[in-house]
N, C-alpha and C. Protein backbone atom coordinates (compact mmCIF):
# COMPACT_ATOMS: atom_id res chain seq x y z
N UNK A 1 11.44 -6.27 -20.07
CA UNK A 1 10.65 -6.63 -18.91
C UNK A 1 9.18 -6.40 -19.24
N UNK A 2 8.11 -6.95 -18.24
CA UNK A 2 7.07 -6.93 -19.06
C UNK A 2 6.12 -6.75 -17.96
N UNK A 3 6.94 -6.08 -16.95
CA UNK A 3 5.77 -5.61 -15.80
C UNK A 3 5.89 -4.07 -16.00
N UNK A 4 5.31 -2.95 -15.57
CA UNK A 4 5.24 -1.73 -15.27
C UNK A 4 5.65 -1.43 -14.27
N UNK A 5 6.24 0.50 -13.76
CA UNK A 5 6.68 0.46 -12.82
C UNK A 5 5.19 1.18 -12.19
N UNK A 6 4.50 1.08 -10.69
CA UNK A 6 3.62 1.89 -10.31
C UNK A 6 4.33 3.14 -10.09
N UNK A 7 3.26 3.97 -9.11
CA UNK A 7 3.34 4.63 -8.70
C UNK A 7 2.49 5.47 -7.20
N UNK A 8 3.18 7.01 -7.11
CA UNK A 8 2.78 7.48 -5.88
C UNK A 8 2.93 6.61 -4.70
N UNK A 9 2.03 5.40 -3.45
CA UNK A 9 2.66 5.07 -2.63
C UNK A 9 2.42 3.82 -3.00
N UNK A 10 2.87 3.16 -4.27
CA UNK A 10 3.12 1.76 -4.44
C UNK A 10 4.27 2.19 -5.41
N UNK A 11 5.23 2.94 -5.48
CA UNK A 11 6.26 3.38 -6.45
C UNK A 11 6.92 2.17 -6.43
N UNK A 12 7.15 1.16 -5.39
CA UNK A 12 8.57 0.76 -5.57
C UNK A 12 8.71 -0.19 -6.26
N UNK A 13 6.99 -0.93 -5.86
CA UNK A 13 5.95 -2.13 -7.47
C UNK A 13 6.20 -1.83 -8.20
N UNK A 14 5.84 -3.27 -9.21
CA UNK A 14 5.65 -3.07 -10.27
C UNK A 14 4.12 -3.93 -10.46
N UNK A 15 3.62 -3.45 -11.75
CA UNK A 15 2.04 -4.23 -11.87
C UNK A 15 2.53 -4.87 -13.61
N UNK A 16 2.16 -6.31 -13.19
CA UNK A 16 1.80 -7.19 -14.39
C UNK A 16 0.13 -7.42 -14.80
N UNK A 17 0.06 -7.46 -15.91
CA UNK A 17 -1.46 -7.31 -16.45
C UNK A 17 -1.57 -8.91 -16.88
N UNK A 18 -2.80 -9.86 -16.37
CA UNK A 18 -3.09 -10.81 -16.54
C UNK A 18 -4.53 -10.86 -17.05
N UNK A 19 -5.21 -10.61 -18.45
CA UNK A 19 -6.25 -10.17 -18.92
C UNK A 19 -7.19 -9.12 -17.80
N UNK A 20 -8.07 -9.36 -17.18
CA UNK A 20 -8.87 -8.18 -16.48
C UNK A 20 -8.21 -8.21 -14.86
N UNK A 21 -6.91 -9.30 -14.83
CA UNK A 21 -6.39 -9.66 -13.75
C UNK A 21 -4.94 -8.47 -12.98
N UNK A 22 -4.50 -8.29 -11.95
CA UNK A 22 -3.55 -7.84 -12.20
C UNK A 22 -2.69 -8.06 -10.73
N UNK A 23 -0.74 -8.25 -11.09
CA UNK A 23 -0.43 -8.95 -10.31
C UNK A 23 0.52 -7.43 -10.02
N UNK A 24 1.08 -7.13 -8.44
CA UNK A 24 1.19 -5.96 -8.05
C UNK A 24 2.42 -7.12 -7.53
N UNK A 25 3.99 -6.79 -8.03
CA UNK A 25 4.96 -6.95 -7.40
C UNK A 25 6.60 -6.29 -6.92
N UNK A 26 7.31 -7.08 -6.45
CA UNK A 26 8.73 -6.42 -6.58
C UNK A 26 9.85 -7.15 -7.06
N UNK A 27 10.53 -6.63 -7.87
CA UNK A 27 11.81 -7.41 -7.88
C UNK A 27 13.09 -7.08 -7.99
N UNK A 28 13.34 -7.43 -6.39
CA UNK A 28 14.88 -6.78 -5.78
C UNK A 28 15.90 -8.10 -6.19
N UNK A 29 16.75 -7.96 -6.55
CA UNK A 29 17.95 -8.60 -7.26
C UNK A 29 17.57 -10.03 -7.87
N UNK A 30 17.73 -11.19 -7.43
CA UNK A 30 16.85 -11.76 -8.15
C UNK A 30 15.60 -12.39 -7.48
N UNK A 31 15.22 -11.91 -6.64
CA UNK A 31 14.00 -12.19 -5.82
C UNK A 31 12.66 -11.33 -6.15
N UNK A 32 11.50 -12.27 -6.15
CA UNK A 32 10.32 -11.49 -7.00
C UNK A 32 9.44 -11.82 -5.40
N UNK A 33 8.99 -10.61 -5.22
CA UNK A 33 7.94 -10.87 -3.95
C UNK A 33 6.90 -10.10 -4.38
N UNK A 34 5.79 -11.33 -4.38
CA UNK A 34 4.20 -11.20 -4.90
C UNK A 34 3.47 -10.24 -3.66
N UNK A 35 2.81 -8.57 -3.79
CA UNK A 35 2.64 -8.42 -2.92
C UNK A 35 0.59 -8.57 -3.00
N UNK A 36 0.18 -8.37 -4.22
CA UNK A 36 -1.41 -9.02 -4.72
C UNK A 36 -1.77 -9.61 -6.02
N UNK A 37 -2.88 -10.43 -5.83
CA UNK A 37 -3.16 -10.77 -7.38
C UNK A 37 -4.44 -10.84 -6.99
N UNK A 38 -5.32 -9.70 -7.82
CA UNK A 38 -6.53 -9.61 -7.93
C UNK A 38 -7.14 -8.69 -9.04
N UNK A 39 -8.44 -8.70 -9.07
CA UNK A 39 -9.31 -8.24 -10.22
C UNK A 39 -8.39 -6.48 -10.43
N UNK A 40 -8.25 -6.38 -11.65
CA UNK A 40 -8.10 -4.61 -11.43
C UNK A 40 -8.68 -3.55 -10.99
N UNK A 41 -9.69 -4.30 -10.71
CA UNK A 41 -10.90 -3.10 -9.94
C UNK A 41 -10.49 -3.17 -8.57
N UNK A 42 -9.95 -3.90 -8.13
CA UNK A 42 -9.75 -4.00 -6.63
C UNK A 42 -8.19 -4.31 -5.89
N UNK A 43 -7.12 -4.28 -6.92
CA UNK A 43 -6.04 -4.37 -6.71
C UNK A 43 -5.05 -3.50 -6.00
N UNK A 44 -5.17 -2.50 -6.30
CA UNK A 44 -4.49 -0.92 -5.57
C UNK A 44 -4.64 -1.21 -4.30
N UNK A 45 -6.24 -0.72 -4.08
CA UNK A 45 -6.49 -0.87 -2.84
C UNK A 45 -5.98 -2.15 -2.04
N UNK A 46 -5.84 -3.25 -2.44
CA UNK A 46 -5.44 -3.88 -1.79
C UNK A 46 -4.08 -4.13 -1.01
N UNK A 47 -3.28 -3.98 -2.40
CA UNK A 47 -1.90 -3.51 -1.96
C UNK A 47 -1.23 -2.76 -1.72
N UNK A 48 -2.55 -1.66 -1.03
CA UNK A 48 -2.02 -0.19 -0.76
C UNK A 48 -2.12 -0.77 0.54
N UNK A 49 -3.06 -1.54 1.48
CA UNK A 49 -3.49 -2.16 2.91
C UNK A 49 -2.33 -3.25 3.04
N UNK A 50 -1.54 -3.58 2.25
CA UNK A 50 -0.76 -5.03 2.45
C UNK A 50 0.50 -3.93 2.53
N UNK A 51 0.45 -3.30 1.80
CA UNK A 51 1.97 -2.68 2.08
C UNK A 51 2.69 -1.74 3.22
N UNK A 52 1.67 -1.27 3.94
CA UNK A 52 1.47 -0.33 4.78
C UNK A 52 2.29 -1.06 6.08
């Protein structure tokens, strides 16, 4: 697999690295749900507010 698992309160993500890009998702059985795709400087935060 070629995403990472996060962590603390995005544990259940995973983050894919798209050069300075980065895509914050899940994938429960075979379903992938995109929860951000943005700069890495600003990604966490984002899908720390989307997940909540």
């Amino acid at each position: 697999m070629y995403s990472e698992p996060l962590r603390k309160t995005l544990k259940t993500y995973r983050k894919l690295r798209v050069g300075d890009y980065r895509v914050v998702l899940k994938i429960e059985d075979r379903v992938v749900t995109i929860l951000a795709i943005s700069h890495r400087r600003h990604v966490y935060r984002r899908a720390e507010n989307r997940s909540m």
